[in-house]
C-alpha atoms as a PDB file:
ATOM      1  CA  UNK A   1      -8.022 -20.200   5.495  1.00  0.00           C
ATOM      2  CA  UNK A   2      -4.314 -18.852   5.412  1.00  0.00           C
ATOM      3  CA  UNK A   3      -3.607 -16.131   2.431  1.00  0.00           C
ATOM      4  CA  UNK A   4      -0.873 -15.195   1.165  1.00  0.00           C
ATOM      5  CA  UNK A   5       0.477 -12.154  -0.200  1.00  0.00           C
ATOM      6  CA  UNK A   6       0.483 -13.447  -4.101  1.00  0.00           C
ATOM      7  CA  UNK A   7       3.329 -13.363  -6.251  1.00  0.00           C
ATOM      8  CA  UNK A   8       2.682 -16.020  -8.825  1.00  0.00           C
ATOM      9  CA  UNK A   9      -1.150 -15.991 -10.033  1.00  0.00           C
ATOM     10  CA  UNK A  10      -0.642 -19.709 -10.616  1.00  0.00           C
ATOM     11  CA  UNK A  11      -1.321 -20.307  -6.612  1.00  0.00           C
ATOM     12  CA  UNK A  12      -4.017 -19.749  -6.994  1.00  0.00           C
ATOM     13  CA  UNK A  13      -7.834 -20.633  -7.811  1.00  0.00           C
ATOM     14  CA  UNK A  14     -10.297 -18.289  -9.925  1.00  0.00           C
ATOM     15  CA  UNK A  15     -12.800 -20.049  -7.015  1.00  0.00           C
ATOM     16  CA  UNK A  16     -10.321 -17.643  -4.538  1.00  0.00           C
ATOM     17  CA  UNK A  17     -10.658 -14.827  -6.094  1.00  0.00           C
ATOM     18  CA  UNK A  18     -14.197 -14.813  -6.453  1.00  0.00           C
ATOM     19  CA  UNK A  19     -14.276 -15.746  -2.753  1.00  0.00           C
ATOM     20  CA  UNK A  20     -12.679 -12.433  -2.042  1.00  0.00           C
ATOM     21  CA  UNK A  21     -14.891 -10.684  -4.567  1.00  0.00           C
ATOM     22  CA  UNK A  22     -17.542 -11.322  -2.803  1.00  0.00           C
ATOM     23  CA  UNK A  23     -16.153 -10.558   1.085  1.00  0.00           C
ATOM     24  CA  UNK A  24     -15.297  -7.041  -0.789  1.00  0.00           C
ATOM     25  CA  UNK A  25     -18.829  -6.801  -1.917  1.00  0.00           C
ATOM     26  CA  UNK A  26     -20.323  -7.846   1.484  1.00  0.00           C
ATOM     27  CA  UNK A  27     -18.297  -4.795   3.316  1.00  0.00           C
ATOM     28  CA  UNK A  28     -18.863  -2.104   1.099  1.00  0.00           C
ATOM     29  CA  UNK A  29     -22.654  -3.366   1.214  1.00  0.00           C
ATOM     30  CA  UNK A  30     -22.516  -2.639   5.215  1.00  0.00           C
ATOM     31  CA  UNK A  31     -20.863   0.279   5.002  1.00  0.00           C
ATOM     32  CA  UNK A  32     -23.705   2.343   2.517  1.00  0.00           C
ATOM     33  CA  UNK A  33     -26.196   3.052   5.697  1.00  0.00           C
ATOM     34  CA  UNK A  34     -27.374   6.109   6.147  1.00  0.00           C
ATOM     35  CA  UNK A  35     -24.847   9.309   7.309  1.00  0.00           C
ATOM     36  CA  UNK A  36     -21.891   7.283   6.225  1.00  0.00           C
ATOM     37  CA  UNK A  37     -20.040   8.700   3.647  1.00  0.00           C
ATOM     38  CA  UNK A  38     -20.199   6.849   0.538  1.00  0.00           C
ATOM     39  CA  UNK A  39     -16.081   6.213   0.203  1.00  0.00           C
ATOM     40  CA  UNK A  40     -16.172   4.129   2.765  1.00  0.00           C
ATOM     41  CA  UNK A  41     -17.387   2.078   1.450  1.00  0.00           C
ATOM     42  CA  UNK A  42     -14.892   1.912  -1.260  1.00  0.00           C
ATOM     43  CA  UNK A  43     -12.737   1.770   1.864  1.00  0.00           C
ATOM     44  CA  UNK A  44     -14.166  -1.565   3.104  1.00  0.00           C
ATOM     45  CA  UNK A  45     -13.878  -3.476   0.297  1.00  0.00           C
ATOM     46  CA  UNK A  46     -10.342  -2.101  -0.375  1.00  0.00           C
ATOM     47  CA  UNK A  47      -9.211  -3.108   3.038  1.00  0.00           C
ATOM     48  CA  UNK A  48     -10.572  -6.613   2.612  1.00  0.00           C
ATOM     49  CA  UNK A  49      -8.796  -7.145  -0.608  1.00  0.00           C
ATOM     50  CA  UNK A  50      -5.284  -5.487   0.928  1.00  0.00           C
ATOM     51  CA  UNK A  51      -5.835  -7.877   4.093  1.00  0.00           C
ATOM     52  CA  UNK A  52      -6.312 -11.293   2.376  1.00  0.00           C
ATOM     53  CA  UNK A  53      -4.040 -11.067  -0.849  1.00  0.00           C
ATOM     54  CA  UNK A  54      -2.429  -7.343  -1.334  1.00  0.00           C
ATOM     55  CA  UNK A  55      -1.185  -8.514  -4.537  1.00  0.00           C
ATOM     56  CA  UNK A  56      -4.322  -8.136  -5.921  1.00  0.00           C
ATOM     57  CA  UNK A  57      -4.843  -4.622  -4.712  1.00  0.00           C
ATOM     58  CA  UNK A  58      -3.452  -2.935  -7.966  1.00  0.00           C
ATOM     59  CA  UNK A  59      -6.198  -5.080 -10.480  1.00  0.00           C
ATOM     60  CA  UNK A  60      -8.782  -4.376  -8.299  1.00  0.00           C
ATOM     61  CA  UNK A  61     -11.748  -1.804 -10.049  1.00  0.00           C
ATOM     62  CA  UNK A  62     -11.684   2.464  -9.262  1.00  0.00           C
ATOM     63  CA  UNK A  63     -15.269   2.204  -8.469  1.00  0.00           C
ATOM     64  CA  UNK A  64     -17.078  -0.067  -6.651  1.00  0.00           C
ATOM     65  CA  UNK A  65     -20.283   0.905  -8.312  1.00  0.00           C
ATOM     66  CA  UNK A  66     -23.190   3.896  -8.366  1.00  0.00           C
ATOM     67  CA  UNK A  67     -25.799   5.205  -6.986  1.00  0.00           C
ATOM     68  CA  UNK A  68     -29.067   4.962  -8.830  1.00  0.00           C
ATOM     69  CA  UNK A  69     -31.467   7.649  -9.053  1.00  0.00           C
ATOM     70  CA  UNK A  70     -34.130   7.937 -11.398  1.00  0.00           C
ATOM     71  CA  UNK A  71     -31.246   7.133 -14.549  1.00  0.00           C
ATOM     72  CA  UNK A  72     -30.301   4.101 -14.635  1.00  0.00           C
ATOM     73  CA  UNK A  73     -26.485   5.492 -13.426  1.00  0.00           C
ATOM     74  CA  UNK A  74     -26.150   8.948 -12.411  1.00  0.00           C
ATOM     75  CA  UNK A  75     -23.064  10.583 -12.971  1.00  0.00           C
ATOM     76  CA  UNK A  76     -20.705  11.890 -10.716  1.00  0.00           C
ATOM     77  CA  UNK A  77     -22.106   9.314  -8.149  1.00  0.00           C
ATOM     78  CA  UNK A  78     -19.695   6.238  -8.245  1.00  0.00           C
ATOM     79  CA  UNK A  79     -18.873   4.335  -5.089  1.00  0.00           C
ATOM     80  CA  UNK A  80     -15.151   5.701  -5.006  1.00  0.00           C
ATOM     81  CA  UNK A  81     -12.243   6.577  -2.735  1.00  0.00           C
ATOM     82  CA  UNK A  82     -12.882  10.490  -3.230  1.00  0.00           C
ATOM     83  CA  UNK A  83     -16.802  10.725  -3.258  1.00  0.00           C
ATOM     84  CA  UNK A  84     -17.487  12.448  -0.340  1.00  0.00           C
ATOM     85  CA  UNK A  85     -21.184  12.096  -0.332  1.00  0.00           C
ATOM     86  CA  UNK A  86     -23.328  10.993   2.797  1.00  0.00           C
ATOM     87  CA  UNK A  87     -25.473   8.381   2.309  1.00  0.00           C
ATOM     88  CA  UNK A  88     -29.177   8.973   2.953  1.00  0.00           C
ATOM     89  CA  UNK A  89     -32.065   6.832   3.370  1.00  0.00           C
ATOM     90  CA  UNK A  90     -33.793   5.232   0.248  1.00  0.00           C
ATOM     91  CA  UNK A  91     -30.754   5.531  -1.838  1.00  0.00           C
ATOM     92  CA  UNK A  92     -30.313   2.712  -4.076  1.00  0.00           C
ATOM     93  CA  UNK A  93     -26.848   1.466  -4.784  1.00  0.00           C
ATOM     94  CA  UNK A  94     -25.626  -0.866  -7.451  1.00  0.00           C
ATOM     95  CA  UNK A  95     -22.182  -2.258  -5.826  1.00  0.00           C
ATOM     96  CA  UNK A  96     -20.572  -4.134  -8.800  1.00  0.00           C
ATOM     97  CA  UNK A  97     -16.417  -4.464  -8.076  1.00  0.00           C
ATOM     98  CA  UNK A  98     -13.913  -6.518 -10.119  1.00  0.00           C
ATOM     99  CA  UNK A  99     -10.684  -7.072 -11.088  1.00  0.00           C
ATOM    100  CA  UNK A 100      -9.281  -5.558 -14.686  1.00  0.00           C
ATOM    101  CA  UNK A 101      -6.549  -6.891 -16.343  1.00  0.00           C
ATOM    102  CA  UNK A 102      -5.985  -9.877 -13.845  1.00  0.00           C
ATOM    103  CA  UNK A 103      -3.176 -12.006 -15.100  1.00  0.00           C
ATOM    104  CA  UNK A 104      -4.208 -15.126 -16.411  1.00  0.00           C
ATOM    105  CA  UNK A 105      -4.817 -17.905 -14.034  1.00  0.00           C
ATOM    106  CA  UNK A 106      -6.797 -20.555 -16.074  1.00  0.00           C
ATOM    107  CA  UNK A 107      -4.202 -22.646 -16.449  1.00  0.00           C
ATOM    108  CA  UNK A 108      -4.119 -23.345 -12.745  1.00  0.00           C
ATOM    109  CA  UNK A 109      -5.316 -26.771 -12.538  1.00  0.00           C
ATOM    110  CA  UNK A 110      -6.902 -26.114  -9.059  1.00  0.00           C
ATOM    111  CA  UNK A 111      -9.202 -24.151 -11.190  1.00  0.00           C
END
């Protein structure tokens, strides 16, 4: 599939950006092995989102998710671009990423 960089959020489907969504997801997934460093993984799924459709780059999420510890969240330990943590073994992640504020698009009738 060609992509575009998108101007007009009326090309396209909510099906495409969920598609994307979930690519994002799947790389920042691969990146949290042990003795990487966590913000790559926030790197990953950036990338994927600035290769197939840069215009959505600027409503995609800060944080990708946590990491999970015996809290439900633990602060301080968000799947960012600045958390310089390494990632050890047994840590649990919870890898949630979105887009905020995404201008509407249900009136696309490819929707």
């Amino acid at each position: 599939m060609a992509w575009l960089e998108i101007k007009d959020f009326a090309q396209i489907s909510l099906h495409s950006v969920y598609k994307i969504l979930i690519e994002a997801q799947g790389a920042a997934i691969m990146k949290l092995k042990p003795d990487n460093i966590v913000s790559d993984a926030y790197r990953a799924a950036t990338s994927v989102v600035r290769e197939i459709m840069p215009g959505l780059m600027q409503y995609l999420t800060k944080s990708d998710g946590t990491w999970m510890r015996l809290e439900f969240k633990e602060t301080g330990l968000d799947i960012t671009i600045d958390n310089g943590s390494k990632v050890k073994a047994g840590m649990i992640f919870n890898v949630a990423l979105g887009f905020h504020e995404l201008p509407s698009i249900t009136d696309n009738p490819r929707n």
